[in-house]
Protein backbone atom coordinates (compact mmCIF):
# COMPACT_ATOMS: atom_id res chain seq x y z
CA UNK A 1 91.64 102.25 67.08
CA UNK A 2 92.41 100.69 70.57
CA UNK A 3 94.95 103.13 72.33
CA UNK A 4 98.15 100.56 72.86
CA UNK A 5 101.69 101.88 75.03
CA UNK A 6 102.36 105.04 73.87
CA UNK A 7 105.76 104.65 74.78
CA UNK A 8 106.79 102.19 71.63
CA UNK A 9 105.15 105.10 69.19
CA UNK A 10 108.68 106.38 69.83
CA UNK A 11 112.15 105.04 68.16
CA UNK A 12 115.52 105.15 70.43
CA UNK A 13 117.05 107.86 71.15
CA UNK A 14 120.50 107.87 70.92
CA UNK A 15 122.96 106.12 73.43
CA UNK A 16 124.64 108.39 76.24
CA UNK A 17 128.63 109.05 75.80
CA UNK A 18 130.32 106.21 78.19
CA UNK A 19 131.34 107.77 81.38
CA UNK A 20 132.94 106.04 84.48
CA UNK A 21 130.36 104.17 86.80
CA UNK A 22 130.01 103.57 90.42
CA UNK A 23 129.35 99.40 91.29
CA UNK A 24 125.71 100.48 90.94
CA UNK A 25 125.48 101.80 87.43
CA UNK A 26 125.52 105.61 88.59
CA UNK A 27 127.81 107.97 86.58
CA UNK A 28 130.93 108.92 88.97
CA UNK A 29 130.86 112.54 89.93
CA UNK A 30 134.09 112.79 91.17
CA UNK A 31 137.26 110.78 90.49
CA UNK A 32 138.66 108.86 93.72
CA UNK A 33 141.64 110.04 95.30
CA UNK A 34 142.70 106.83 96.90
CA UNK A 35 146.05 105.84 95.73
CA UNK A 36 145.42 102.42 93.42
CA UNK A 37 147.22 99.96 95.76
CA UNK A 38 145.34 100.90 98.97
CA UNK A 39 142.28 101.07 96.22
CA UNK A 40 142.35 97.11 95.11
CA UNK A 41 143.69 96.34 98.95
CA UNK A 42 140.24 97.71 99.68
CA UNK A 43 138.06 95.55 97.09
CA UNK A 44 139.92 92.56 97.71
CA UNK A 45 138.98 92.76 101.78
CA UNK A 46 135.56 93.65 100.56
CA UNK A 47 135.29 91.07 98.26
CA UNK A 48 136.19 88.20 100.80
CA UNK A 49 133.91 89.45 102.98
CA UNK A 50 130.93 90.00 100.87
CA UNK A 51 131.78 86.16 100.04
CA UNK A 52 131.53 84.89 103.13
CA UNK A 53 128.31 86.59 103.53
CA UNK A 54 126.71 85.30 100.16
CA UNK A 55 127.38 81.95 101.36
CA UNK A 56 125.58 82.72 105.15
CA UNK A 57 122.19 83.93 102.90
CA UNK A 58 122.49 80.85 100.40
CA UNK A 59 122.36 79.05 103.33
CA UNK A 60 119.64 81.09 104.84
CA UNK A 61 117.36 81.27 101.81
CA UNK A 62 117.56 78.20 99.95
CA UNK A 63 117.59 77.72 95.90
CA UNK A 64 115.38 80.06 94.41
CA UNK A 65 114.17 80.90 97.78
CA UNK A 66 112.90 77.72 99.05
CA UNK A 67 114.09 77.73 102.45
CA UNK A 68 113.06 81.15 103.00
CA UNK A 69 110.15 81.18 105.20
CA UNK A 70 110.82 77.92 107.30
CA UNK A 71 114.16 80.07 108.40
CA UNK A 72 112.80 83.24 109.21
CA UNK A 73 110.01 80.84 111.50
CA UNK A 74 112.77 79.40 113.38
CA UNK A 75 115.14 82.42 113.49
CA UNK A 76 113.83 85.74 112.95
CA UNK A 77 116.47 87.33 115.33
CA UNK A 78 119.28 86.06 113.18
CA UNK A 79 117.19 87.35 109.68
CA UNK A 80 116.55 90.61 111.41
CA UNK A 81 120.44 91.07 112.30
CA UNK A 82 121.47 90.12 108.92
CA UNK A 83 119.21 92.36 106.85
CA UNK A 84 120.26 95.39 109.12
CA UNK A 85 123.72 94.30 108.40
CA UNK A 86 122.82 94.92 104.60
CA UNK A 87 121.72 91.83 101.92
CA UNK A 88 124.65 90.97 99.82
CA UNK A 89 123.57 92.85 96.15
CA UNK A 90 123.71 90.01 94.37
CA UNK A 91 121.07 88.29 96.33
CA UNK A 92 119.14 92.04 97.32
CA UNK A 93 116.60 91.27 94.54
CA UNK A 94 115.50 88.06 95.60
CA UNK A 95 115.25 89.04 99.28
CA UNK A 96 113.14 91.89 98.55
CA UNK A 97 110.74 89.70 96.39
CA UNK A 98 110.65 87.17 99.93
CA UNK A 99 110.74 89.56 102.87
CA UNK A 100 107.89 91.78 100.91
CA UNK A 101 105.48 89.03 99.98
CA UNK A 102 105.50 90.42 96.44
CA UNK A 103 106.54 86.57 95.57
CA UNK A 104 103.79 85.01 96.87
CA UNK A 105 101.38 87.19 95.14
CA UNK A 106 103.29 87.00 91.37
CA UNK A 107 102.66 82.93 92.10
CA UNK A 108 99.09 83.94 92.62
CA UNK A 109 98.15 85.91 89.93
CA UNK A 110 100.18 84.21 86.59
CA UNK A 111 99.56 86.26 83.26
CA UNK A 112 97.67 89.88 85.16
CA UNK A 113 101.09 91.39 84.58
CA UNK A 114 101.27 90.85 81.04
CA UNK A 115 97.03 91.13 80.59
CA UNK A 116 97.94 95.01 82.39
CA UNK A 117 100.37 95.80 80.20
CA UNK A 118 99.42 94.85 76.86
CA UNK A 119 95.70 95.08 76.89
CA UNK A 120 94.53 97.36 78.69
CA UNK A 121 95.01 101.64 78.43
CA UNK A 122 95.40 104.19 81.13
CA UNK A 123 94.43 107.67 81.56
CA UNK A 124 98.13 108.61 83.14
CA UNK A 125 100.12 107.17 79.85
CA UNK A 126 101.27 110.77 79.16
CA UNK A 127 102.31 111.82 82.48
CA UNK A 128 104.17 108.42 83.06
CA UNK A 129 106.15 108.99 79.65
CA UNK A 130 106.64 112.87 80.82
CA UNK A 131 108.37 111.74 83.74
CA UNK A 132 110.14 109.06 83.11
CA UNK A 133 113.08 110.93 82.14
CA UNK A 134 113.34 112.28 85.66
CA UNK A 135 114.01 109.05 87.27
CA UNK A 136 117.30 108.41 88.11
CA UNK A 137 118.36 110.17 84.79
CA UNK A 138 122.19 109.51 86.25
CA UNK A 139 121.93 105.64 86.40
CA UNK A 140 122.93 104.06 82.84
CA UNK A 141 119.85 101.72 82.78
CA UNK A 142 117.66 104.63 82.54
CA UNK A 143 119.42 106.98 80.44
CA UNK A 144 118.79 106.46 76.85
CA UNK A 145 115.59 108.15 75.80
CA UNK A 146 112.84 105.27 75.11
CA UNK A 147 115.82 102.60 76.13
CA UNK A 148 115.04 99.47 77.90
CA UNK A 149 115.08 100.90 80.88
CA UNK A 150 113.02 103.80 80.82
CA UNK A 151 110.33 101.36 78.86
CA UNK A 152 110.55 98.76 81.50
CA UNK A 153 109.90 101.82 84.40
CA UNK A 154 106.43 103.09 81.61
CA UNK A 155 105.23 99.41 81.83
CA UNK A 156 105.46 98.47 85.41
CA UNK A 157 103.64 102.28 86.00
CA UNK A 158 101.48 102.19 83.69
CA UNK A 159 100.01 98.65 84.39
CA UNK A 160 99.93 99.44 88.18
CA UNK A 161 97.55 102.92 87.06
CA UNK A 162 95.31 100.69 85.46
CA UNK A 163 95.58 97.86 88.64
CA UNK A 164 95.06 100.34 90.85
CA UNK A 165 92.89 103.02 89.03
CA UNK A 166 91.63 104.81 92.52
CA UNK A 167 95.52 105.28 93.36
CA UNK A 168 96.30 105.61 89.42
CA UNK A 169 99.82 107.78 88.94
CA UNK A 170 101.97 109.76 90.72
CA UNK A 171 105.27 111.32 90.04
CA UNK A 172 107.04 109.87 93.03
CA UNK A 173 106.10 106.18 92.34
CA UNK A 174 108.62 106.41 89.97
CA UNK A 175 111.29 106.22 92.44
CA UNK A 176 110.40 103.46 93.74
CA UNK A 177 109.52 101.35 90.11
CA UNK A 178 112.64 102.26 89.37
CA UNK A 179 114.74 101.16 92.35
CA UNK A 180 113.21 97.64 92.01
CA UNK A 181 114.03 97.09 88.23
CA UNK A 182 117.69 97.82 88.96
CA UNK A 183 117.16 94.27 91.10
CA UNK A 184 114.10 92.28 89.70
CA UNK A 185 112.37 91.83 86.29
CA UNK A 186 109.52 94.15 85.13
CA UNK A 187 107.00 91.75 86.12
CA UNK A 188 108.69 91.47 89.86
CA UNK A 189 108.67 95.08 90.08
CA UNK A 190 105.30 95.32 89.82
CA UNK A 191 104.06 92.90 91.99
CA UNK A 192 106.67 94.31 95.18
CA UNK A 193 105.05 97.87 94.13
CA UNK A 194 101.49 96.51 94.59
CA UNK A 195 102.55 94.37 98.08
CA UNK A 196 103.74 97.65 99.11
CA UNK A 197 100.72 99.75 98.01
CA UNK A 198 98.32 97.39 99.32
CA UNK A 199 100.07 95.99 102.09
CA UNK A 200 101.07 92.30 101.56
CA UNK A 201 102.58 92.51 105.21
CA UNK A 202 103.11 95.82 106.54
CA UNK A 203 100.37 98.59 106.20
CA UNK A 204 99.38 99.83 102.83
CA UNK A 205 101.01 102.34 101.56
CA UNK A 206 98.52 103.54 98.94
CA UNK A 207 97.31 106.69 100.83
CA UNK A 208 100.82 108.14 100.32
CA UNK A 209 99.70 108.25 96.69
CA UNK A 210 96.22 108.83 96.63
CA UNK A 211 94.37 112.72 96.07
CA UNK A 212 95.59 114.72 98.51
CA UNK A 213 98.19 112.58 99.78
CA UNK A 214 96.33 111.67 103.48
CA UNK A 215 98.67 109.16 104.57
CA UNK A 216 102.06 111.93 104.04
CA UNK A 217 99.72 114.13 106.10
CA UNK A 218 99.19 111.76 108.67
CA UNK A 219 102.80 110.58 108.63
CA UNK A 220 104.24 113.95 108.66
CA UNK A 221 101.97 115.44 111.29
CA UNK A 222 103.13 112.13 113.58
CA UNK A 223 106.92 113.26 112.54
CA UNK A 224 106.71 116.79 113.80
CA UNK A 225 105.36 115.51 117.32
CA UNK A 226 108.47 112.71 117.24
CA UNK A 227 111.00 115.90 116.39
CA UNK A 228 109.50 117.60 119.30
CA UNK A 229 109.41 114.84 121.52
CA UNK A 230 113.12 113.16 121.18
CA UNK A 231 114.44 116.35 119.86
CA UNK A 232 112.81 119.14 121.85
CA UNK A 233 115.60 122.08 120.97
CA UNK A 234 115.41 121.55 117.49
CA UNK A 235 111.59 121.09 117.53
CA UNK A 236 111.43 124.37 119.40
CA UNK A 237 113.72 126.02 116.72
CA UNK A 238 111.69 125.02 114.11
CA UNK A 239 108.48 126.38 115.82
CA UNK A 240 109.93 129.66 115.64
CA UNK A 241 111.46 129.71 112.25
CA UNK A 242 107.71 128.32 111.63
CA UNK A 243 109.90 125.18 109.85
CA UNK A 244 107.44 122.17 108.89
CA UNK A 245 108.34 118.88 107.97
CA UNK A 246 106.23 119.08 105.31
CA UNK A 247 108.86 121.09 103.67
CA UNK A 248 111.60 118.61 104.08
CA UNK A 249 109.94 115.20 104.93
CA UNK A 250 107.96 114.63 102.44
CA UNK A 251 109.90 113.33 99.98
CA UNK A 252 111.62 111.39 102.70
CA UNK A 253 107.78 109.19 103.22
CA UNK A 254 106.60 109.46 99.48
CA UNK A 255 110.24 108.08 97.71
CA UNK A 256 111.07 106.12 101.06
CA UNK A 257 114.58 107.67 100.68
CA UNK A 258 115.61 106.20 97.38
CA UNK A 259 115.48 110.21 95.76
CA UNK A 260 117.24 111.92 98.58
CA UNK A 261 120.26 110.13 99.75
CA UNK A 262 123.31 108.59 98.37
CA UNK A 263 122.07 104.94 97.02
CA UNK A 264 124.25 102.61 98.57
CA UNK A 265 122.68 104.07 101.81
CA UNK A 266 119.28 103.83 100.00
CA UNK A 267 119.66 100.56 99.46
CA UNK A 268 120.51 99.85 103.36
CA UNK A 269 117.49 101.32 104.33
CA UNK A 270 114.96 99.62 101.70
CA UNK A 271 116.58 96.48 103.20
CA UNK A 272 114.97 97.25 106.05
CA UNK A 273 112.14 98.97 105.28
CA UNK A 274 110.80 96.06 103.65
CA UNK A 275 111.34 93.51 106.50
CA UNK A 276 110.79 96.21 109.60
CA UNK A 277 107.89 98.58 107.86
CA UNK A 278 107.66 102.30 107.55
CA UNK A 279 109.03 102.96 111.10
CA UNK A 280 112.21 102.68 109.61
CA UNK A 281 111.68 105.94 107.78
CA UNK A 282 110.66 107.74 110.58
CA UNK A 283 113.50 106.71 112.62
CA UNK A 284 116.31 107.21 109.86
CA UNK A 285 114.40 110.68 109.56
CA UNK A 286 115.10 111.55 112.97
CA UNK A 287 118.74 110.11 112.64
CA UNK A 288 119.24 112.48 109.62
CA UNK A 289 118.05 115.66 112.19
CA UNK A 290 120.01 114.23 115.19
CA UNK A 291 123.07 113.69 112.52
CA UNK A 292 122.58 117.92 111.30
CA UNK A 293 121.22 118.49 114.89
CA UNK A 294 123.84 121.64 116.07
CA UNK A 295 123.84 123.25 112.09
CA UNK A 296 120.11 122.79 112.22
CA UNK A 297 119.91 125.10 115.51
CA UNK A 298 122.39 128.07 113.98
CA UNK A 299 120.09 128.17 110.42
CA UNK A 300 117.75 131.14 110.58
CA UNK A 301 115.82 132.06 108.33
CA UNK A 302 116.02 136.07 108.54
């Protein structure tokens, strides 16, 4: 009997008790303390600005993306200013699918999605469904056990094993898979991870992935001589403590920040990360050390 998804073997489990959410779908962990007035004063400022910024990226993009690529020709110091400014959420989806090239390649390849996911089987089924609980288990979408959401995350990883079989699974793709459905379709998901794996426009980043992880190596081995280079006391600390950043940056390169940090300021970062590259994580890495730089220098680790 042909081995189907694994993951629809399995009824619902029940629905999570309704707790307060964040904007993003995240359960609150602590209640605000701002008094209510000063509260809605807040979102209504916020709200007329994030208006008037919608209506600058209509402009920019086009319908349904259109104008995209003529206007990033003509101005790419303007697009380049407004993504580090931060792409309105409502529109963050779309933009990622453009400034990625993930688009371009879904256009090219109608029906492989659906052809991956249906048809075909994949040696990393059970460790996709094992960890699929572990992704973002705080965000709504992905809470109920065998919900849409955490089917939608075993589809788009499981058809990227089988695209990809040299690559196949690992636990931190998840991280990302799951970031991009909280913006995009299943289908879009996929094709950003794969123009990000196989490098659509910046370099591949497939070898963070692949046995033995050469390109975290690589990338971490480069980070250690940036630490010591634009931050030679701490780099000379962690020499002695015999500190690596293998045992803090790794994560940092393999999730591109989406597991360690608070998500809005994820989110900030992906925006850029996907128009600017992977130097972006390197230099929000050394932010992060410069940012803890004086409590960095008085840890020890006697």
């Amino acid at each position: 009997m042909e081995k189907r998804r694994v993951i629809d073997d399995y009824e619902p489990g029940p629905v999570p008790p309704q707790k307060p959410l964040d904007r993003f779908g995240f359960i609150k962990q602590d209640a605000s303390s701002t008094p209510e007035g000063l509260a809605k004063s807040r979102l209504i400022v916020e709200y007329e600005r994030e208006a008037i910024r919608v209506r600058k990226w209509r402009k920019m993009i086009g319908v349904g993306g259109n104008d995209w690529k003529h206007y990033a020709r003509r101005k790419p110091h303007v697009v380049k200013r407004r993504i580090r400014k931060g792409i309105p959420d409502c529109l963050r989806g779309l933009v990622w699918q453009l400034i990625s090239g993930s688009r371009d390649l879904l256009l090219l390849n109608p029906g492989v999605y659906e052809q991956l996911v249906i048809y075909e089987t994949s040696a990393s089924e059970l460790d996709i469904i094992r960890d699929i609980s572990r992704t973002f288990p705080s965000h709504v979408f992905f809470q109920q056990r065998h919900g849409p959401g955490q089917r939608s995350l075993y589809n788009v990883l499981k058809a990227y094993s089988v695209f990809d079989r040299d690559v196949g699974y690992v636990q931190g793709m998840g991280f990302l898979a799951g970031l991009l459905l909280l913006y995009m379709s299943e289908e879009d998901a996929f094709w950003l991870l794969v123009a990000l794996l196989k490098g659509a426009i910046h370099a591949p980043m497939e070898g963070l992935y692949q046995v033995g992880l050469p390109l975290v190596q690589q990338y971490l081995f480069q980070f250690e001589q940036l630490v010591r280079e634009h931050l030679p006391k701490l780099g000379a600390h962690f020499s002695h403590e015999m500190i690596n950043p293998s045992m803090y940056a790794s994560q940092w390169f393999i999730t591109v920040f989406s597991y360690s940090l608070p998500f809005p300021l994820a989110l900030r970062i992906w925006d850029v990360f996907l128009y600017e590259g992977v130097k972006i994580v390197f230099k929000v890495g050394l932010a992060l050390l410069k940012y803890c730089h004086n409590d960095l220098l008085r840890c020890s680790s006697d």
